[in-house]
C-alpha atoms as a PDB file:
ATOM      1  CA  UNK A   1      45.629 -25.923 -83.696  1.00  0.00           C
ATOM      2  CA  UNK A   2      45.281 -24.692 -87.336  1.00  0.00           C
ATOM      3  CA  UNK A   3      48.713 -22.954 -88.682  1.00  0.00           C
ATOM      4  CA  UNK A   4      48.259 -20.058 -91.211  1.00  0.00           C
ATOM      5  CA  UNK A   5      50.787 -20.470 -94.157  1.00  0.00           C
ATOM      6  CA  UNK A   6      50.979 -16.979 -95.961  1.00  0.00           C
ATOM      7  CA  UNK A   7      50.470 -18.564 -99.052  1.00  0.00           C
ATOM      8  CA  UNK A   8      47.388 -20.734-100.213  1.00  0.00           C
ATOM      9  CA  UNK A   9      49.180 -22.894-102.763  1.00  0.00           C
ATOM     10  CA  UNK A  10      46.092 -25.500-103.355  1.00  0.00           C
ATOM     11  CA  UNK A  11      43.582 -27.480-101.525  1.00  0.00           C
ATOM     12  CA  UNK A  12      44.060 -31.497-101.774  1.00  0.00           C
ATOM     13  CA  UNK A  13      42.554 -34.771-101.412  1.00  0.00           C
ATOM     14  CA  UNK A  14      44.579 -36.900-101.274  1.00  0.00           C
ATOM     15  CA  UNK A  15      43.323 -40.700-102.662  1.00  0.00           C
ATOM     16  CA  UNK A  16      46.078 -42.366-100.371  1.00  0.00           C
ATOM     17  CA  UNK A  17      44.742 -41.243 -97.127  1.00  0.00           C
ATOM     18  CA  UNK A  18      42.617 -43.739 -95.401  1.00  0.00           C
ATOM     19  CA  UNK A  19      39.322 -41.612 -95.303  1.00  0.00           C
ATOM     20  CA  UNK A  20      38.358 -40.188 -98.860  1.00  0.00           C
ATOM     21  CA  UNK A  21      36.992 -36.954 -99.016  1.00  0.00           C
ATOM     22  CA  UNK A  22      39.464 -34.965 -96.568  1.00  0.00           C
ATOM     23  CA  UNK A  23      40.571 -32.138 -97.952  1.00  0.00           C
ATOM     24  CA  UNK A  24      44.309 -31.167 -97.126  1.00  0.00           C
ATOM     25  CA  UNK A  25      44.819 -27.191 -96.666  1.00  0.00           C
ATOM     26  CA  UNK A  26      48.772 -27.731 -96.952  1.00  0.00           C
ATOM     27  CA  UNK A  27      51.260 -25.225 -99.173  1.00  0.00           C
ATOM     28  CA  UNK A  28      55.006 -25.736 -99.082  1.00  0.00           C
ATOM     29  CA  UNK A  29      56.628 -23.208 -96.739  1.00  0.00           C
ATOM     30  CA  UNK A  30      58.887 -22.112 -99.589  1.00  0.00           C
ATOM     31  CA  UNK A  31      58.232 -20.463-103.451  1.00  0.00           C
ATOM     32  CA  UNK A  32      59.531 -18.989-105.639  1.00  0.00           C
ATOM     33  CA  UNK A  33      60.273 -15.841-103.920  1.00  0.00           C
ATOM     34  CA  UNK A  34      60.631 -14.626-100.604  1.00  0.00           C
ATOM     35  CA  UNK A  35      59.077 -17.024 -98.132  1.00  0.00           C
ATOM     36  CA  UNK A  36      58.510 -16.686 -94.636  1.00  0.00           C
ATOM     37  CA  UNK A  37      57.226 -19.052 -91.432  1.00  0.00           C
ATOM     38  CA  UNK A  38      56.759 -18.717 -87.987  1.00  0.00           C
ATOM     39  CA  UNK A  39      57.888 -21.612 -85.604  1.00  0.00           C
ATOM     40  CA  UNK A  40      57.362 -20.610 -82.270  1.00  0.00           C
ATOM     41  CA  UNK A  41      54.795 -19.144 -80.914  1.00  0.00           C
ATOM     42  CA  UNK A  42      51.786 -21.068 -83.142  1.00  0.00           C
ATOM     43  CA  UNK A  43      48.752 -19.886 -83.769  1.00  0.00           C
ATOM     44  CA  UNK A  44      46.226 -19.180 -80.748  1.00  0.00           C
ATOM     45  CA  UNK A  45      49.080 -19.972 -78.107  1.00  0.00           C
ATOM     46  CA  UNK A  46      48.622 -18.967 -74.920  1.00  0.00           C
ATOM     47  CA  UNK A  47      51.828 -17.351 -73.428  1.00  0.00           C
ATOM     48  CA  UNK A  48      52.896 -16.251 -69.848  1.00  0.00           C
ATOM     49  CA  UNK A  49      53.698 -12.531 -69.397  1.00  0.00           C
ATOM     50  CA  UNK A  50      57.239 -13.049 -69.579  1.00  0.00           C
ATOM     51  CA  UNK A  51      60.171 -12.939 -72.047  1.00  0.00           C
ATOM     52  CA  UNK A  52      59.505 -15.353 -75.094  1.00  0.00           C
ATOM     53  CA  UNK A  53      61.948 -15.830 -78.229  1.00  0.00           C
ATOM     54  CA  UNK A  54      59.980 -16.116 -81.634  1.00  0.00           C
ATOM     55  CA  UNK A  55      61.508 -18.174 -83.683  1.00  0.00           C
ATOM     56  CA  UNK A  56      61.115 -17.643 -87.783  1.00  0.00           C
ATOM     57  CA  UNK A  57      62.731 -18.833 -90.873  1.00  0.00           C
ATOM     58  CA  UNK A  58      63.014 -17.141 -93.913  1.00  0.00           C
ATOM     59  CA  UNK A  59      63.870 -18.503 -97.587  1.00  0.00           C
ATOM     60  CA  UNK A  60      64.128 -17.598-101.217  1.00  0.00           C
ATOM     61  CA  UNK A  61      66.409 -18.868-104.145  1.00  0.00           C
ATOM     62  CA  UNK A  62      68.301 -15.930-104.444  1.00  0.00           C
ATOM     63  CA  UNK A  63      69.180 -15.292-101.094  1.00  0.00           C
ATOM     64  CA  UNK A  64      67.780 -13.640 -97.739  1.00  0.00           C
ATOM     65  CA  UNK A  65      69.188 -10.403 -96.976  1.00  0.00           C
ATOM     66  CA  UNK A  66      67.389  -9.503 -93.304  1.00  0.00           C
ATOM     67  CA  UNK A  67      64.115 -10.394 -91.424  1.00  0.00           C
ATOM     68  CA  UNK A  68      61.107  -7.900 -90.271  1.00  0.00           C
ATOM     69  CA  UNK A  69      59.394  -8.503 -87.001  1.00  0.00           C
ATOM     70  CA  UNK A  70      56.105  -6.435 -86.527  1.00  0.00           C
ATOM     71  CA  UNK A  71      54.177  -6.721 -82.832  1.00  0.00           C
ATOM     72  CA  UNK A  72      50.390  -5.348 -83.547  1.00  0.00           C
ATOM     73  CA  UNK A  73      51.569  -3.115 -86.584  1.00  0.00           C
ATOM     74  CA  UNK A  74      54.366  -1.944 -85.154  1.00  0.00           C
ATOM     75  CA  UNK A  75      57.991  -2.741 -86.734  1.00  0.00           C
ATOM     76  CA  UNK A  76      60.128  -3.884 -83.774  1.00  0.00           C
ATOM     77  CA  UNK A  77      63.274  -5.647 -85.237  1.00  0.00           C
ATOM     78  CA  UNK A  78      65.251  -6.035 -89.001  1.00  0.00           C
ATOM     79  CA  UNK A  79      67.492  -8.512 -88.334  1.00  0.00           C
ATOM     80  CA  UNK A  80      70.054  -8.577 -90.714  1.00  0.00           C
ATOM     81  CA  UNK A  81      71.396 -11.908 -92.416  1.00  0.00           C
ATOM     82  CA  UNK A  82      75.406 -11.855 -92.051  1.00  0.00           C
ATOM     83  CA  UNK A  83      75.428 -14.649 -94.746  1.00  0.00           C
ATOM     84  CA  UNK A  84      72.920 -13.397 -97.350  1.00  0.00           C
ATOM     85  CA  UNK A  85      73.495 -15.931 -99.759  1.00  0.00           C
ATOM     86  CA  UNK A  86      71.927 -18.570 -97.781  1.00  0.00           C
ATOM     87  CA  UNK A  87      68.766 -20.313 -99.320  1.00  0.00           C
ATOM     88  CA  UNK A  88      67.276 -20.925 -95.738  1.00  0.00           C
ATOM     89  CA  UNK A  89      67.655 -18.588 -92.663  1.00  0.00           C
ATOM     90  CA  UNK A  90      66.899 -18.665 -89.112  1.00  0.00           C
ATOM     91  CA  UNK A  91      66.194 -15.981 -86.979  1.00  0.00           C
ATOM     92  CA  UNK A  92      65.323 -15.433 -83.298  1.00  0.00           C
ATOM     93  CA  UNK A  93      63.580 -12.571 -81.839  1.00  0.00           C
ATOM     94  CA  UNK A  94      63.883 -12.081 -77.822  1.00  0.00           C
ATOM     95  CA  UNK A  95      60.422 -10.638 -77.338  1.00  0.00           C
ATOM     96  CA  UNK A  96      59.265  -9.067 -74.138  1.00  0.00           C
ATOM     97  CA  UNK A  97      55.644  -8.079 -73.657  1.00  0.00           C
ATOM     98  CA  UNK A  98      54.918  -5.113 -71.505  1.00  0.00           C
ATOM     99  CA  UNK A  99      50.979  -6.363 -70.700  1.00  0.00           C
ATOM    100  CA  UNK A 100      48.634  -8.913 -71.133  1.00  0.00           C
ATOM    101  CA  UNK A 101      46.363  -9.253 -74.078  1.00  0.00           C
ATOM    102  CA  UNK A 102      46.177 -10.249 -77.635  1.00  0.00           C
ATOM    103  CA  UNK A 103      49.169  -9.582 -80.245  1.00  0.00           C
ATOM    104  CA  UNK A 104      49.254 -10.312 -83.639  1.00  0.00           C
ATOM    105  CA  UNK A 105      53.014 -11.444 -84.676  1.00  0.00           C
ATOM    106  CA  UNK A 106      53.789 -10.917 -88.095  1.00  0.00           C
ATOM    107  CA  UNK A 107      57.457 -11.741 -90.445  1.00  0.00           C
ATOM    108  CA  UNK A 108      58.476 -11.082 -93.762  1.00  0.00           C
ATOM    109  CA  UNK A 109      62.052 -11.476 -95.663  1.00  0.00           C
ATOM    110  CA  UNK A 110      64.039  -9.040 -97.504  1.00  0.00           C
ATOM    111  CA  UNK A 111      65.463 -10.293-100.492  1.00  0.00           C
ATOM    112  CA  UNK A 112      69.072  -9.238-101.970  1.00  0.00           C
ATOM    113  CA  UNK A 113      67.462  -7.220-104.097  1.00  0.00           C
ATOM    114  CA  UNK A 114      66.146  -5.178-101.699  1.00  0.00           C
ATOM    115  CA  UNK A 115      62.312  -6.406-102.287  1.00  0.00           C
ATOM    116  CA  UNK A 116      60.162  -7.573 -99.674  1.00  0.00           C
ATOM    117  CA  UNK A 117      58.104 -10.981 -99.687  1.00  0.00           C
ATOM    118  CA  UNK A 118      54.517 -11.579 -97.786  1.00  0.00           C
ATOM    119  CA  UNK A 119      53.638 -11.582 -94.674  1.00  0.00           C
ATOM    120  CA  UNK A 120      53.662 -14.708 -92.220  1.00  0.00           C
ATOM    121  CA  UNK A 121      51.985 -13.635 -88.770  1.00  0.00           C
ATOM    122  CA  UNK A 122      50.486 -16.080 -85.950  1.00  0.00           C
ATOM    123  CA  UNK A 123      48.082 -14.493 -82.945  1.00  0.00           C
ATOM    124  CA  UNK A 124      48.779 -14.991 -79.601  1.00  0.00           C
ATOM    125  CA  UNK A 125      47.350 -14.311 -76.030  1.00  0.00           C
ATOM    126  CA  UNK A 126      49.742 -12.998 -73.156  1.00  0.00           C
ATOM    127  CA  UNK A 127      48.230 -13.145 -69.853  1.00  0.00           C
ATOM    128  CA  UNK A 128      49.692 -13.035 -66.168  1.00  0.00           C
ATOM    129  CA  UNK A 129      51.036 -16.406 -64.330  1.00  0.00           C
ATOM    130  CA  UNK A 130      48.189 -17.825 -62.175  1.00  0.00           C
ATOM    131  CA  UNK A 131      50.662 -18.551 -59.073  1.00  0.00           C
ATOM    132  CA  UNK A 132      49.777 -22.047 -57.678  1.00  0.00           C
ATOM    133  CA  UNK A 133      49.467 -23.018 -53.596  1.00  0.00           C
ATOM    134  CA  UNK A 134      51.581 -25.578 -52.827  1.00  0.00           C
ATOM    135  CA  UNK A 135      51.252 -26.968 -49.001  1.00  0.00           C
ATOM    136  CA  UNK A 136      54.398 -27.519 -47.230  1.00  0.00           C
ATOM    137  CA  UNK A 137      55.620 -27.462 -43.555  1.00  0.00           C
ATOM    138  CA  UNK A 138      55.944 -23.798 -43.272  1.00  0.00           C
ATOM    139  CA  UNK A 139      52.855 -21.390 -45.262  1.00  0.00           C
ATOM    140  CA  UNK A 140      55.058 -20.614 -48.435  1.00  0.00           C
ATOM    141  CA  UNK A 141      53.667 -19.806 -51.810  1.00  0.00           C
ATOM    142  CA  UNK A 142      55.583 -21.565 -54.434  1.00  0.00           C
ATOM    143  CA  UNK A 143      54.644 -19.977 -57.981  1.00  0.00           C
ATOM    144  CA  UNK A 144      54.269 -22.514 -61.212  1.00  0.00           C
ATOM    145  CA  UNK A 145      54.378 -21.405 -64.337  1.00  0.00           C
ATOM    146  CA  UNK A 146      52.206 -23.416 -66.635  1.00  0.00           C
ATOM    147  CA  UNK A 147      54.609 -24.486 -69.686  1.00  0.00           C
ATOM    148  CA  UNK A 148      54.172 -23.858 -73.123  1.00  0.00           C
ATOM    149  CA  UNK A 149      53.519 -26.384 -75.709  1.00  0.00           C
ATOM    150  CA  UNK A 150      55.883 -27.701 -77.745  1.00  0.00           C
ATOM    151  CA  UNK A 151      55.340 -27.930 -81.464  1.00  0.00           C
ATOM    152  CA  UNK A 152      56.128 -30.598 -83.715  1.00  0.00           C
ATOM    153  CA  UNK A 153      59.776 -32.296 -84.075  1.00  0.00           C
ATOM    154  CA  UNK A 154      60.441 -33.731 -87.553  1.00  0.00           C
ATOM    155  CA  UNK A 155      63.658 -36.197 -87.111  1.00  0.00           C
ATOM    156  CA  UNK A 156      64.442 -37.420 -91.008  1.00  0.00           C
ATOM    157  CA  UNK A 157      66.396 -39.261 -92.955  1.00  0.00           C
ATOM    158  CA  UNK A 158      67.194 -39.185 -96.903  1.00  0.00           C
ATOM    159  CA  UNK A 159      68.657 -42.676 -98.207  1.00  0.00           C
ATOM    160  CA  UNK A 160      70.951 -42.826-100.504  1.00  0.00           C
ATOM    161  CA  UNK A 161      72.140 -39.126-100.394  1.00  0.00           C
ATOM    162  CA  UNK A 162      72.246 -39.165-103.805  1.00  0.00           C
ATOM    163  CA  UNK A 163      69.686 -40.735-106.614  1.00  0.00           C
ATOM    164  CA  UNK A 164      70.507 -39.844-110.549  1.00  0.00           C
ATOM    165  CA  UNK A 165      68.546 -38.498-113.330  1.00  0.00           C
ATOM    166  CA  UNK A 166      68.223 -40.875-116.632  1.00  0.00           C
ATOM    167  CA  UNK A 167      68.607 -39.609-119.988  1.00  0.00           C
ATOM    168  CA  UNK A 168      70.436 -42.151-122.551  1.00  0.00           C
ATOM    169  CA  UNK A 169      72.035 -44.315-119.761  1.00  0.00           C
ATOM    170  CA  UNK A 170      70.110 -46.771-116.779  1.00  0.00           C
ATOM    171  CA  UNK A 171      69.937 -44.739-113.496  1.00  0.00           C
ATOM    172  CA  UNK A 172      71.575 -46.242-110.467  1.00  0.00           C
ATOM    173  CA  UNK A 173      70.659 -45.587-108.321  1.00  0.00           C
ATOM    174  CA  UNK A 174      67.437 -44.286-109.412  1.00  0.00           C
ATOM    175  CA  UNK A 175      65.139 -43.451-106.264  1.00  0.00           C
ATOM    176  CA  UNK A 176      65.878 -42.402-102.649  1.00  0.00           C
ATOM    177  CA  UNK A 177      63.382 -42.955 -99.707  1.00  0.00           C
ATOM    178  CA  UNK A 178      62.462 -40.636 -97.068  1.00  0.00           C
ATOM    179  CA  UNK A 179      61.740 -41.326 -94.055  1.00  0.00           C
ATOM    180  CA  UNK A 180      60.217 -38.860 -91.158  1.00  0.00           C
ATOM    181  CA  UNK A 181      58.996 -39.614 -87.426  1.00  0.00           C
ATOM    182  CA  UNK A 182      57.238 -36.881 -85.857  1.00  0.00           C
ATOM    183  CA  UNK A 183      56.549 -35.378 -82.316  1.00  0.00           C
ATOM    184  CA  UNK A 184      53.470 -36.321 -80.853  1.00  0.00           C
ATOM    185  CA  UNK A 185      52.027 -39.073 -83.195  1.00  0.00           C
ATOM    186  CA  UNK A 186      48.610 -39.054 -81.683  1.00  0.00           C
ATOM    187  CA  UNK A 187      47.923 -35.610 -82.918  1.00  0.00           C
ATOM    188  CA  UNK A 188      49.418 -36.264 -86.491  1.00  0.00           C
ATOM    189  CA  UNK A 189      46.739 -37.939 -88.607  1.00  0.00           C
ATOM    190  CA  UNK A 190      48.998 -37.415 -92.136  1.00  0.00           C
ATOM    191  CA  UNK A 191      52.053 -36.343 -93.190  1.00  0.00           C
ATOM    192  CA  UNK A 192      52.370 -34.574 -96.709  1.00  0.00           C
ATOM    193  CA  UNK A 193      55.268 -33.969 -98.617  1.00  0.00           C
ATOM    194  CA  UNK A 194      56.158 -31.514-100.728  1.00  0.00           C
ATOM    195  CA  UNK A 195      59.331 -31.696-102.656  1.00  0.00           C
ATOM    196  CA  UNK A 196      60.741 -30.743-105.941  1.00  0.00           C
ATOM    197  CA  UNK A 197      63.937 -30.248-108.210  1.00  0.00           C
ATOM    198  CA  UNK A 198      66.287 -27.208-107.886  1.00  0.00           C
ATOM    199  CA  UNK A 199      69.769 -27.330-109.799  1.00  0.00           C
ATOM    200  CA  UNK A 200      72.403 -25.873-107.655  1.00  0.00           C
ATOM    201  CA  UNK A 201      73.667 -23.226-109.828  1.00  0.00           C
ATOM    202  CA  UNK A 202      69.976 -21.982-108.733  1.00  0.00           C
ATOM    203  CA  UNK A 203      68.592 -21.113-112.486  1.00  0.00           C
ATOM    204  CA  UNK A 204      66.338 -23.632-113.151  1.00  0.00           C
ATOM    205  CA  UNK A 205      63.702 -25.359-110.380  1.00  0.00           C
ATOM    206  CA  UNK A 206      60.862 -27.507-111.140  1.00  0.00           C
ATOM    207  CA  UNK A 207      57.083 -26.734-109.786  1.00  0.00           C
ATOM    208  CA  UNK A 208      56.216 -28.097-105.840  1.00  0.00           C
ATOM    209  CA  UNK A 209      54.644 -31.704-106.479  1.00  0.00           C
ATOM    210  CA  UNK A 210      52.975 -33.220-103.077  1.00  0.00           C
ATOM    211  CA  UNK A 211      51.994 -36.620-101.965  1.00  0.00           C
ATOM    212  CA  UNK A 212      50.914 -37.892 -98.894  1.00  0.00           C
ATOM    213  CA  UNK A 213      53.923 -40.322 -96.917  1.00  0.00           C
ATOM    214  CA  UNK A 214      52.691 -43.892 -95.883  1.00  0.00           C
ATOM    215  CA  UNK A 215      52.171 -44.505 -92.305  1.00  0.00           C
ATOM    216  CA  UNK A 216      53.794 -46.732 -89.994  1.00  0.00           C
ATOM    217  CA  UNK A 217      54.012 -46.949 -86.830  1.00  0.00           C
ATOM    218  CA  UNK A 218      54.834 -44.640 -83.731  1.00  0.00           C
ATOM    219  CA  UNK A 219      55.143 -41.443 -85.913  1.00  0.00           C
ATOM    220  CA  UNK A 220      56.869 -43.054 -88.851  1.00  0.00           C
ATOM    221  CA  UNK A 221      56.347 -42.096 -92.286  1.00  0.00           C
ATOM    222  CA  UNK A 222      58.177 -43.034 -95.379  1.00  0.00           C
ATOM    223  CA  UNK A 223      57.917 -42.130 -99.197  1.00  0.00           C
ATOM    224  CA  UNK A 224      60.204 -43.442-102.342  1.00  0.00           C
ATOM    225  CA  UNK A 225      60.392 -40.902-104.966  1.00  0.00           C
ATOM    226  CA  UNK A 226      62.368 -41.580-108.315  1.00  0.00           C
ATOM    227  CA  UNK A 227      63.708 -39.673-110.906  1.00  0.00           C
ATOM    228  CA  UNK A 228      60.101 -40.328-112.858  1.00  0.00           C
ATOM    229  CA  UNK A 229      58.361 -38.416-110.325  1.00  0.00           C
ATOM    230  CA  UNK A 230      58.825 -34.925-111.757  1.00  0.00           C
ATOM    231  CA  UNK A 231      56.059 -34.123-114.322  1.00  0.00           C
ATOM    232  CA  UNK A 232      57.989 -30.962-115.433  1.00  0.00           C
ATOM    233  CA  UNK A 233      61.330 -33.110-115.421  1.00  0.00           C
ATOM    234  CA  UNK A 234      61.656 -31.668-119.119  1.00  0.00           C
ATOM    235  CA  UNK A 235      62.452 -28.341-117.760  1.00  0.00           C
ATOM    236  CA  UNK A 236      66.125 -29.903-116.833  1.00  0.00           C
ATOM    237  CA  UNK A 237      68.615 -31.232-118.698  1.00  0.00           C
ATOM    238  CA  UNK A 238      71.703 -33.248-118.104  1.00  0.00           C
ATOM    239  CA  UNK A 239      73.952 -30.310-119.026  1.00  0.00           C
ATOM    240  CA  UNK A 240      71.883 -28.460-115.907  1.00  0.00           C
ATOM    241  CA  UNK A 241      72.633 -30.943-113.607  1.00  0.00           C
ATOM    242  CA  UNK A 242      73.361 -31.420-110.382  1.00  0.00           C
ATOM    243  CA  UNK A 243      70.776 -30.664-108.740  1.00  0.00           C
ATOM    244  CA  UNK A 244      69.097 -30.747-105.089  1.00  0.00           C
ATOM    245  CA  UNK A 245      65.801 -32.651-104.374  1.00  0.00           C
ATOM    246  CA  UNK A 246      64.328 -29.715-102.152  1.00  0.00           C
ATOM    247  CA  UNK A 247      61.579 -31.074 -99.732  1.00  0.00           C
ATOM    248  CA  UNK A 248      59.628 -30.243 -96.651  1.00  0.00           C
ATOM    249  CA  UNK A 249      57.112 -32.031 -94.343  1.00  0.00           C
ATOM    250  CA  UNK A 250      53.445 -30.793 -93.233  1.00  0.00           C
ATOM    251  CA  UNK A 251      51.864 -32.449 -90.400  1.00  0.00           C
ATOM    252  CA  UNK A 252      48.094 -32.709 -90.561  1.00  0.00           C
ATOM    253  CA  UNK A 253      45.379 -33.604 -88.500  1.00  0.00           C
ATOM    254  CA  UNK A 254      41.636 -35.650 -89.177  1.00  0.00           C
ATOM    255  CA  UNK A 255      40.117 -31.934 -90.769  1.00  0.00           C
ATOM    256  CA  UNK A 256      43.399 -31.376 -92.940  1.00  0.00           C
ATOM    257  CA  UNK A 257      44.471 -28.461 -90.969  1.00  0.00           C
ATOM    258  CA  UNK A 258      48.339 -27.935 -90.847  1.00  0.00           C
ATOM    259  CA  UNK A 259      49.464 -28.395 -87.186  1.00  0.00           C
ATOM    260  CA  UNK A 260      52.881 -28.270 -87.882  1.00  0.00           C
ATOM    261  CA  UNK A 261      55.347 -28.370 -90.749  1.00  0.00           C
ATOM    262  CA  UNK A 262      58.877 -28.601 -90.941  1.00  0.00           C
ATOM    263  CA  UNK A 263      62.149 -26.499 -92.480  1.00  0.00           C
ATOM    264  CA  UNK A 264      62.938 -26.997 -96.032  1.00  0.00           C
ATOM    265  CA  UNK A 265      65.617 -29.652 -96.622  1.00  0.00           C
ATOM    266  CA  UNK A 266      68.079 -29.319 -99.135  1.00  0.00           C
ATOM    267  CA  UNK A 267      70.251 -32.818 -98.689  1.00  0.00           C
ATOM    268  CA  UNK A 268      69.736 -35.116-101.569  1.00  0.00           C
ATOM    269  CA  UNK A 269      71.658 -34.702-104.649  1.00  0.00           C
ATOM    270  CA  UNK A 270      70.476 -35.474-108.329  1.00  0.00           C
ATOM    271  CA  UNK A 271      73.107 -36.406-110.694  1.00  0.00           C
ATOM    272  CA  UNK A 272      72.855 -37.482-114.404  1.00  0.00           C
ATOM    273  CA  UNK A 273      73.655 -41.212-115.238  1.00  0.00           C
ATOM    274  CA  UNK A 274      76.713 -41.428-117.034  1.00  0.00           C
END
């Protein structure tokens, strides 16, 4: 089920996946300002006429000062960030539909400033509960409801915690792997990863680089990256560091679609060598 990302950031093919040719539609769910995804519901879900949360996170480098729910046009919620100076924000909307049909869900992110970012919006159908007849002893109707899909679970890991940044000194340690299983393995044909530099006084970033992970088995996907892997690594220099290694994860299937992607981790440290 193909995700809309509110920003098209570049259309890949990859040379590592196993079939050349496959174009990857993938763009990392944060940028430089004011980003915005939808978890729950995903696109083209089919939902019960009943109370639903939609779940949505928000992110920019400056800081996330509320998030704007619209229903069909219609602005139905700020929610306001108590900690505004968070990079990466989650919000949940109870949402109650008063009738069946289609909705379009849409979120954006107000900034500290005050300014706005893009839209993010999914499209749903709400329709009633089909009850189903089950037989039992005495002629009761027991109503089912049919439940909705889960999306995708991305369980990581980041080892060491900490890599460093060479300048006139060796590097040690110089690389850190990443490692990601994901929900529903059969579904997941390749895993991209999108990651790049961000010092933490939050001045200076590098631009999104993107590789697809190496496949193993039962959902498993691993990448090394190393302090070479920054083409723009110029842009930093030791007096700037440390830094974070800011990454996310976009699950893809055989077309390239996105079918699920993850929250931007900020848990690996870059030091300089000293």
């Amino acid at each position: 089920m193909k995700t809309r990302l509110s920003l098209i950031f570049l259309i890949l093919c990859m040379s590592q996946l196993p079939a050349c040719g496959i174009a990857l539609k993938v763009n990392p769910g944060v940028g430089d300002h004011l980003q915005s995804w939808i978890d729950a519901p995903l696109e083209s879900m089919k939902l019960p006429l009943a109370p639903y949360d939609v779940v949505f996170h928000l992110t920019d480098d400056a800081g996330v000062s509320a998030g704007e729910v619209s229903i069909n046009g219609d602005v139905v919620a700020t929610l306001l960030n108590p900690e505004p100076a968070n990079l990466l924000v989650t919000f949940i909307y109870p949402w109650s539909p008063q009738a069946s049909g289609d909705y379009i869900i849409r979120i954006r992110a107000q900034g500290t400033d005050g300014s706005w970012g893009d839209y993010a919006e999914v499209k749903v159908t709400v329709g009633e509960v089909t009850p189903t007849i089950t037989p039992t002893i005495t002629p009761t109707v027991t109503p089912t409801v049919t439940p909705v899909p889960a999306g995708y679970i991305f369980t990581h890991t980041a080892f060491p915690s900490m890599f460093q940044y060479q300048h006139d000194c060796v590097a040690s340690p110089s690389q850190v792997t990443i490692q990601v299983t994901v929900s529903n393995p059969e579904r997941v044909y390749s895993i991209v990863l999108f990651y790049r530099l961000k010092t933490q006084s939050g001045n200076i970033r590098t631009q999104w680089n993107d590789v697809a992970m190496n496949p193993k088995e039962n959902g498993v996907f691993t990448y090394t990256i190393s302090w070479k892997a920054f083409p723009d690594l110029s842009l930093i220099s030791s007096d700037d560091l440390p830094a974070w290694l800011m990454y996310q994860f976009f699950a893809t299937n055989t077309a390239g679609d996105v079918i699920g992607q993850s929250e931007v981790y900020l848990d690996v440290a870059v030091e300089s060598c000293q």
